[in-house]
Protein backbone atom coordinates (compact mmCIF):
# COMPACT_ATOMS: atom_id res chain seq x y z
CA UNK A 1 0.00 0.00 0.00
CA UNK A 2 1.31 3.42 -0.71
CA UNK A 3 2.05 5.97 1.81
CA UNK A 4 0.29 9.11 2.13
CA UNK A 5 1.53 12.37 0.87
CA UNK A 6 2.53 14.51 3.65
CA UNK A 7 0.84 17.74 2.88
CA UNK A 8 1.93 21.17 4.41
CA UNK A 9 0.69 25.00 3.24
CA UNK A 10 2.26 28.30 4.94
CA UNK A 11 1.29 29.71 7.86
CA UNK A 12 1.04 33.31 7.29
CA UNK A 13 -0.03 34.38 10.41
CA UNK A 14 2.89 35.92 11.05
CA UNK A 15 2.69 38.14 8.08
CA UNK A 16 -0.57 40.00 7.20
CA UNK A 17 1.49 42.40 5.05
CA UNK A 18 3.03 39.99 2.92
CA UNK A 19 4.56 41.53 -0.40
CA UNK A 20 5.57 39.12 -3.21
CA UNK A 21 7.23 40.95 -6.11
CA UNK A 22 8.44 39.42 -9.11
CA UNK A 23 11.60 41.08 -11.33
CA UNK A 24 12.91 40.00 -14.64
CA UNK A 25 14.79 41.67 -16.98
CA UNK A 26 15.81 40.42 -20.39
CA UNK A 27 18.86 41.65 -23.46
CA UNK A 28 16.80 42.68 -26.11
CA UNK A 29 19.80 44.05 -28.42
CA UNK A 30 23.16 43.23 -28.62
CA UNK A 31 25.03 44.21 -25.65
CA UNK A 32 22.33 43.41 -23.12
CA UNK A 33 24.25 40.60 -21.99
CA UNK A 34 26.88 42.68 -20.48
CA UNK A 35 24.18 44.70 -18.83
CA UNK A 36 22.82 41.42 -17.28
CA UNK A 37 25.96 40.69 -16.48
CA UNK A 38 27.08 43.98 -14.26
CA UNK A 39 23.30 44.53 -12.91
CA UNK A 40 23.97 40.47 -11.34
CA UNK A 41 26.68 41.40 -8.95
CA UNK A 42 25.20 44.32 -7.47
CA UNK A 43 21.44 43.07 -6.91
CA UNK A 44 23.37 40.06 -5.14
CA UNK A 45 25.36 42.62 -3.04
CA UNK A 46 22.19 44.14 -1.78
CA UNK A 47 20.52 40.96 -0.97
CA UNK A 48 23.23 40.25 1.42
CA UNK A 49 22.93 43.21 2.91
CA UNK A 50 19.85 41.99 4.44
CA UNK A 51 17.40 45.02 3.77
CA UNK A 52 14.93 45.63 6.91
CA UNK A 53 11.72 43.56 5.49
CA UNK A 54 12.72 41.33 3.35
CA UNK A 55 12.13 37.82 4.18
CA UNK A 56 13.48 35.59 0.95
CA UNK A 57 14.92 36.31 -2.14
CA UNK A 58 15.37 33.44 -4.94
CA UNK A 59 16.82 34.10 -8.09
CA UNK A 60 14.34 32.69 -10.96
CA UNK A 61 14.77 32.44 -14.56
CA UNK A 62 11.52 32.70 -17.10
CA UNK A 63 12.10 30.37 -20.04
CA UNK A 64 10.51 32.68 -23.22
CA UNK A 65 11.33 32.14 -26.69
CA UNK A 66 15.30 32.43 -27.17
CA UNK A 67 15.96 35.12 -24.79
CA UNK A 68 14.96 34.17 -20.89
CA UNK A 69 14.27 36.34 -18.58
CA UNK A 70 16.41 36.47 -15.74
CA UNK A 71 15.02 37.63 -12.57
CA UNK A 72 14.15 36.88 -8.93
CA UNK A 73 11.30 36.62 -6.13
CA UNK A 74 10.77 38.38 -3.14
CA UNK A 75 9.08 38.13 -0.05
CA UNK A 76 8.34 41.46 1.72
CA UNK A 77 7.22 41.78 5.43
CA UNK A 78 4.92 44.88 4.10
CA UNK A 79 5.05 47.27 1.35
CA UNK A 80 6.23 49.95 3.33
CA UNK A 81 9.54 47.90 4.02
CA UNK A 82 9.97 46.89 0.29
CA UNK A 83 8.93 50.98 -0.94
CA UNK A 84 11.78 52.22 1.22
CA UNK A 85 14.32 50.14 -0.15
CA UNK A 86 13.40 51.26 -3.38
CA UNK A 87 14.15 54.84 -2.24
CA UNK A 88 17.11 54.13 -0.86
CA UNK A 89 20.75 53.29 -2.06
CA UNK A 90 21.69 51.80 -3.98
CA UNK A 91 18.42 51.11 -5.76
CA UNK A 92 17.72 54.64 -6.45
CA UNK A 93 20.92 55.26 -8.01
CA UNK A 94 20.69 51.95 -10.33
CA UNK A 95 16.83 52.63 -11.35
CA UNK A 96 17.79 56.21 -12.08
CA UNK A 97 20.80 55.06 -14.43
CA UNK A 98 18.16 52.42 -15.74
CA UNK A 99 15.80 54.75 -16.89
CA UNK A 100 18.54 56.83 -18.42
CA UNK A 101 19.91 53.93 -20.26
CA UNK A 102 19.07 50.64 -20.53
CA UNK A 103 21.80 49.04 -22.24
CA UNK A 104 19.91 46.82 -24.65
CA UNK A 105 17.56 45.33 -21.63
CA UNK A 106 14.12 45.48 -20.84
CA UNK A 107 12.87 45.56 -17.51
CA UNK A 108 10.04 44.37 -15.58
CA UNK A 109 8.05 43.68 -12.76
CA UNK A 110 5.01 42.58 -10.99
CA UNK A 111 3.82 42.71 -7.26
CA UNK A 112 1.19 40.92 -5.35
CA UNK A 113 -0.02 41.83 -1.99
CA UNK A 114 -1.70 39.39 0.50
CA UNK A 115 -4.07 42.10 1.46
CA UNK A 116 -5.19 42.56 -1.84
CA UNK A 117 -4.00 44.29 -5.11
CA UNK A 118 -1.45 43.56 -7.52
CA UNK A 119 0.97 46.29 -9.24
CA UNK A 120 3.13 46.39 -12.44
CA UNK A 121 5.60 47.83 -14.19
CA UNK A 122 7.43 47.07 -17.92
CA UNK A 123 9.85 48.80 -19.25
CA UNK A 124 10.92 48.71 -23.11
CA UNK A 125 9.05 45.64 -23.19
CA UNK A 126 7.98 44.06 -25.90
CA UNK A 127 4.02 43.44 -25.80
CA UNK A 128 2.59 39.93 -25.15
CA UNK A 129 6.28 38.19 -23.86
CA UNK A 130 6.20 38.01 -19.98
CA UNK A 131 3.35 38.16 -17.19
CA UNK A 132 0.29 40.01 -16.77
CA UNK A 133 1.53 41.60 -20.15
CA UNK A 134 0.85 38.51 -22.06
CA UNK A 135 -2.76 39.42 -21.58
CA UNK A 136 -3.83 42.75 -20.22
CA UNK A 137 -3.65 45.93 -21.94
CA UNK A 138 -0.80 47.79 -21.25
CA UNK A 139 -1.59 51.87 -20.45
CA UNK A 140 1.16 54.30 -20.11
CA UNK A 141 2.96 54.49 -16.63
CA UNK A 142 2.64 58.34 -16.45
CA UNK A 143 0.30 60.74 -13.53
CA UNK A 144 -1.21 58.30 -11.42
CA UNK A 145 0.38 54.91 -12.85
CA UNK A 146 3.46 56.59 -12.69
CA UNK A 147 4.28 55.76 -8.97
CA UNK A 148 4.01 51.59 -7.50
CA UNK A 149 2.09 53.36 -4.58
CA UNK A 150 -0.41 55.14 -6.49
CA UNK A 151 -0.53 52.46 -8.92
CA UNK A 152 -1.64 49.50 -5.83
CA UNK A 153 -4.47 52.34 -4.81
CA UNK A 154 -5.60 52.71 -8.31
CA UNK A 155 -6.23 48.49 -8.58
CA UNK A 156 -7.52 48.50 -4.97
CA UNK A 157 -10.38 50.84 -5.79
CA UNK A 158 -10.93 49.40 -9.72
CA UNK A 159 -11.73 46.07 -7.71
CA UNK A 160 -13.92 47.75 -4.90
């Protein structure tokens, strides 16, 4: 006779404010590669620095076509932990360079809240290759899609 599966799920008592964000990025021209390949060392760097709120990361790779995209997941105690970060160094010096040039990449990402609400954001990416872009129409991220903040409000109050 076979044994039972053991079956477990997560406790998530512990964290009401979870934050799960998903990041990829991806070399769409030549010379992307390198990008990749300078942006890896850093984002590692950061991770061990163990930023206040963040519980896991895990680097991930998203098989598409002939170009993956390489990314990671993390687990957030709250959004307020994950938002600071972003404000902070050295993430607001590399998403400032980013946006200023992107070296051939595209950049993405996508975050879901346990509370309720999911945010996005894709940038030079093409339409219909990773994630909620696939699927949903994409709108300019400009005014009030601009920020991730005002971006989780807007989806909050389109759901009701």
């Amino acid at each position: 006779m076979a044994d039972h599966p053991r079956r477990t799920t997560a406790d998530l008592a512990d964290y009401p404010d979870l934050v799960v964000i998903y990041l990829g990025m991806r070399a769409e021209e030549p010379g992307g590669g390198e990008t990749l390949d300078r942006l890896g060392p850093q984002i590692r760097a950061s991770v061990e620095a163990n930023p206040d709120g963040l519980l896991l990361h895990e680097e991930v790779v998203v098989p598409q076509d002939d170009r993956p995209h390489y990314g990671m997941r993390q687990y957030w105690r709250d959004f307020d932990s994950l938002e600071a970060w972003t404000r902070s160094l050295p993430h607001k010096e590399w998403w400032t360079d980013y946006l200023r040039d992107r070296g051939g990449t595209s950049f993405w990402h996508e975050t879901y809240f346990r509370r309720g609400g999911i945010e996005s954001a894709f940038v030079d990416v093409p339409d219909g290759t990773v994630g909620l872009n696939r699927f949903a129409a994409m709108v300019r991220s400009e005014g009030p899609m601009l920020s991730a903040r005002l971006r989780l409000e807007k989806d909050r109050e389109a759901a009701g």
